[in-house]
C-alpha atoms as a PDB file:
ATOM      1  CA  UNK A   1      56.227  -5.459   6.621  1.00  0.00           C
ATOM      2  CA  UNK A   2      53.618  -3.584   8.517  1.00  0.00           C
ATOM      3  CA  UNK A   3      54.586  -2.273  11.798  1.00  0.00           C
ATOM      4  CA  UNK A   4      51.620  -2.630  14.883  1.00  0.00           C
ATOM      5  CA  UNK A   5      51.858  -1.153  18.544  1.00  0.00           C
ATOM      6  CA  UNK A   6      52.189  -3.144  21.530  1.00  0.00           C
ATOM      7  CA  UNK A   7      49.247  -2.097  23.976  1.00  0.00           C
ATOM      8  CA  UNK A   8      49.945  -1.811  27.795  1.00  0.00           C
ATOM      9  CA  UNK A   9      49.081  -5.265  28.443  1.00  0.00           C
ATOM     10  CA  UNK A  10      51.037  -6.602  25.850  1.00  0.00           C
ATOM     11  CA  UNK A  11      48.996  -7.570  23.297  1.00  0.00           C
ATOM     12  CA  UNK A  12      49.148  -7.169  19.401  1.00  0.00           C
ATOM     13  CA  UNK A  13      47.064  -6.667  16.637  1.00  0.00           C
ATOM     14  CA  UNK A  14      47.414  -9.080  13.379  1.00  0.00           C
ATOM     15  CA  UNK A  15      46.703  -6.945  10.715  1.00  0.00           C
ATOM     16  CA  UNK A  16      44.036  -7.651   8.617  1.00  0.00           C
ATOM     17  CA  UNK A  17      45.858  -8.276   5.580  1.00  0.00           C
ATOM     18  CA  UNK A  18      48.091 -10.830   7.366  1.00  0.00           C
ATOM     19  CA  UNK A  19      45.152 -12.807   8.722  1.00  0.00           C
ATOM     20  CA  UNK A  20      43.976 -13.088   5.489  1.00  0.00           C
ATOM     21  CA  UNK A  21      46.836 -14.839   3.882  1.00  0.00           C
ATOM     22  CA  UNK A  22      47.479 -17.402   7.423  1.00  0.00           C
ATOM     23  CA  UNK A  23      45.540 -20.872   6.851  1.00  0.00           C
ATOM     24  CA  UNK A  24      43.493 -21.940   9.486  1.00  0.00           C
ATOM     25  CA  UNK A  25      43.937 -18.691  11.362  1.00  0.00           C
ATOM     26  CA  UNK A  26      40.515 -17.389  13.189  1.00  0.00           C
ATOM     27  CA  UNK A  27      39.381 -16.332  16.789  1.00  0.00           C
ATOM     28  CA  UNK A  28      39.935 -18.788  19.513  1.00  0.00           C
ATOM     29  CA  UNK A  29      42.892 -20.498  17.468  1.00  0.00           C
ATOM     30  CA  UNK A  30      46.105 -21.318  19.812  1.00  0.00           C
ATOM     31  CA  UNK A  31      49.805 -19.684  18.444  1.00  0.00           C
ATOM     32  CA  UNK A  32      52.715 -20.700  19.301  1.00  0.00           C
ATOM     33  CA  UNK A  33      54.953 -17.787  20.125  1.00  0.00           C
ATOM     34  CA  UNK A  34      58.718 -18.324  19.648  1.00  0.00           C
ATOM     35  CA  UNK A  35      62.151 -16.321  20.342  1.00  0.00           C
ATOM     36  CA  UNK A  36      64.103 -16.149  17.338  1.00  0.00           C
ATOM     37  CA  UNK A  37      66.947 -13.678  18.380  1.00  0.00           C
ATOM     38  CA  UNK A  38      66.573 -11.078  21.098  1.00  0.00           C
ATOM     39  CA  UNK A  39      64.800  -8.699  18.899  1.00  0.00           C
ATOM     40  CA  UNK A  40      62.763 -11.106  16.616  1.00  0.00           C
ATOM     41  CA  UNK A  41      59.902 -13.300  17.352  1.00  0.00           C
ATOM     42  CA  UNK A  42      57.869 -15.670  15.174  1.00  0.00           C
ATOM     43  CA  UNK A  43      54.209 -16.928  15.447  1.00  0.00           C
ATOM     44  CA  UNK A  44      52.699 -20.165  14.353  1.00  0.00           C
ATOM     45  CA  UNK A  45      49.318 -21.843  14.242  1.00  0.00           C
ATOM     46  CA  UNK A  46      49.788 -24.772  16.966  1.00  0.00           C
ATOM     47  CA  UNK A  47      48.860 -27.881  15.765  1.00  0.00           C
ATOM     48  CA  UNK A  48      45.834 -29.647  17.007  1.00  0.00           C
ATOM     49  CA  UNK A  49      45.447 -32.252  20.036  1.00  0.00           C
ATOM     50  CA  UNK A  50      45.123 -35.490  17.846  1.00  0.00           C
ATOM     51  CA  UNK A  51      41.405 -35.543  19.834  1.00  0.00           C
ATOM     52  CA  UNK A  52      40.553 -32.509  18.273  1.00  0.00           C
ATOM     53  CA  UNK A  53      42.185 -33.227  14.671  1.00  0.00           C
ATOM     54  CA  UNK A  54      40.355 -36.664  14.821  1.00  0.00           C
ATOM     55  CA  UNK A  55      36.992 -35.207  16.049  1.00  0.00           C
ATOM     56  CA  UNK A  56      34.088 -36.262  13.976  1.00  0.00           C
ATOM     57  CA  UNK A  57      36.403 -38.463  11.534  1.00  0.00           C
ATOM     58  CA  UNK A  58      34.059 -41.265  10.824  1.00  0.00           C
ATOM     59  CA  UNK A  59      31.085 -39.149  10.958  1.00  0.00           C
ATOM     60  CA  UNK A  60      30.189 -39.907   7.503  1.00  0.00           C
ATOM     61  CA  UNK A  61      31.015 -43.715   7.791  1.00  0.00           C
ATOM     62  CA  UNK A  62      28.023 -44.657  10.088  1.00  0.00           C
ATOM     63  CA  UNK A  63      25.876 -41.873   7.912  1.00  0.00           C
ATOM     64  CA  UNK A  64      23.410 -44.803   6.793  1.00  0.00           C
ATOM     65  CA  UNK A  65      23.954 -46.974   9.483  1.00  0.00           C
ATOM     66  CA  UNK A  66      21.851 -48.246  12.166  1.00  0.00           C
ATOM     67  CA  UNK A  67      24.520 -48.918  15.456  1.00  0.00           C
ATOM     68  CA  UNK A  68      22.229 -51.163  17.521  1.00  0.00           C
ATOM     69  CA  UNK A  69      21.541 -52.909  14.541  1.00  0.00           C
ATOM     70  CA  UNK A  70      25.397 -53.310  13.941  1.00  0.00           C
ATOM     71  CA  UNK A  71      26.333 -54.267  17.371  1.00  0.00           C
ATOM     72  CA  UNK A  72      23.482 -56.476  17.443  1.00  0.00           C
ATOM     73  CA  UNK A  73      25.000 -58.105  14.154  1.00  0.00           C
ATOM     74  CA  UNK A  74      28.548 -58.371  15.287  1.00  0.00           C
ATOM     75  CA  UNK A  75      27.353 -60.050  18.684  1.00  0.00           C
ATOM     76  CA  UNK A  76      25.223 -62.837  16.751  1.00  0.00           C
ATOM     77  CA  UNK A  77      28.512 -63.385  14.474  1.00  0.00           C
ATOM     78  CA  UNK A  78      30.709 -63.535  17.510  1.00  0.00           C
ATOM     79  CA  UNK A  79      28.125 -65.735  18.777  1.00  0.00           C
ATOM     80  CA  UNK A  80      28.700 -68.014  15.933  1.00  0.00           C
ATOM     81  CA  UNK A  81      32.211 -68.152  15.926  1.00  0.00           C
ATOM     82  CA  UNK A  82      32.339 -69.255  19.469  1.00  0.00           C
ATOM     83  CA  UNK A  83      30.289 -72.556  18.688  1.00  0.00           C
ATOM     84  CA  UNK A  84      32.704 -73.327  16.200  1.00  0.00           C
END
């Protein structure tokens, strides 16, 4: 355990060898701060917004893809469904 002062506005310093070992910890990161007992505290890495988790998911799928050319396909198949 490494003990770390609490500055006048109340903030703390992770040390550096702490930082290290937390996954997905880096500036601008949200942490969930939570009350354990009245003397202990924990912090957590808050999950993502599923926006933000799914951001850029299918980036790769349309990699080789023209859109307009797809939407353009889809239409004329839609197209040709209806006249069915």
């Amino acid at each position: 355990m490494q003990l770390v002062t609490v500055g006048s506005r109340y903030q703390i310093v992770i040390p550096k060898e702490i930082r290290k070992k937390i996954n997905g910890l880096k500036p601008g990161v949200k942490v969930a701060v939570q009350q354990v007992k009245t003397d202990t505290a924990t912090i957590k890495i808050s999950k993502k917004s599923w926006s933000d988790e799914s951001y850029g998911f299918m980036k790769e799928a349309w990699k080789d893809i023209d859109p307009v050319k797809e939407i353009d396909k889809m239409r004329d198949e839609w197209d040709e469904l209806k006249k069915i």
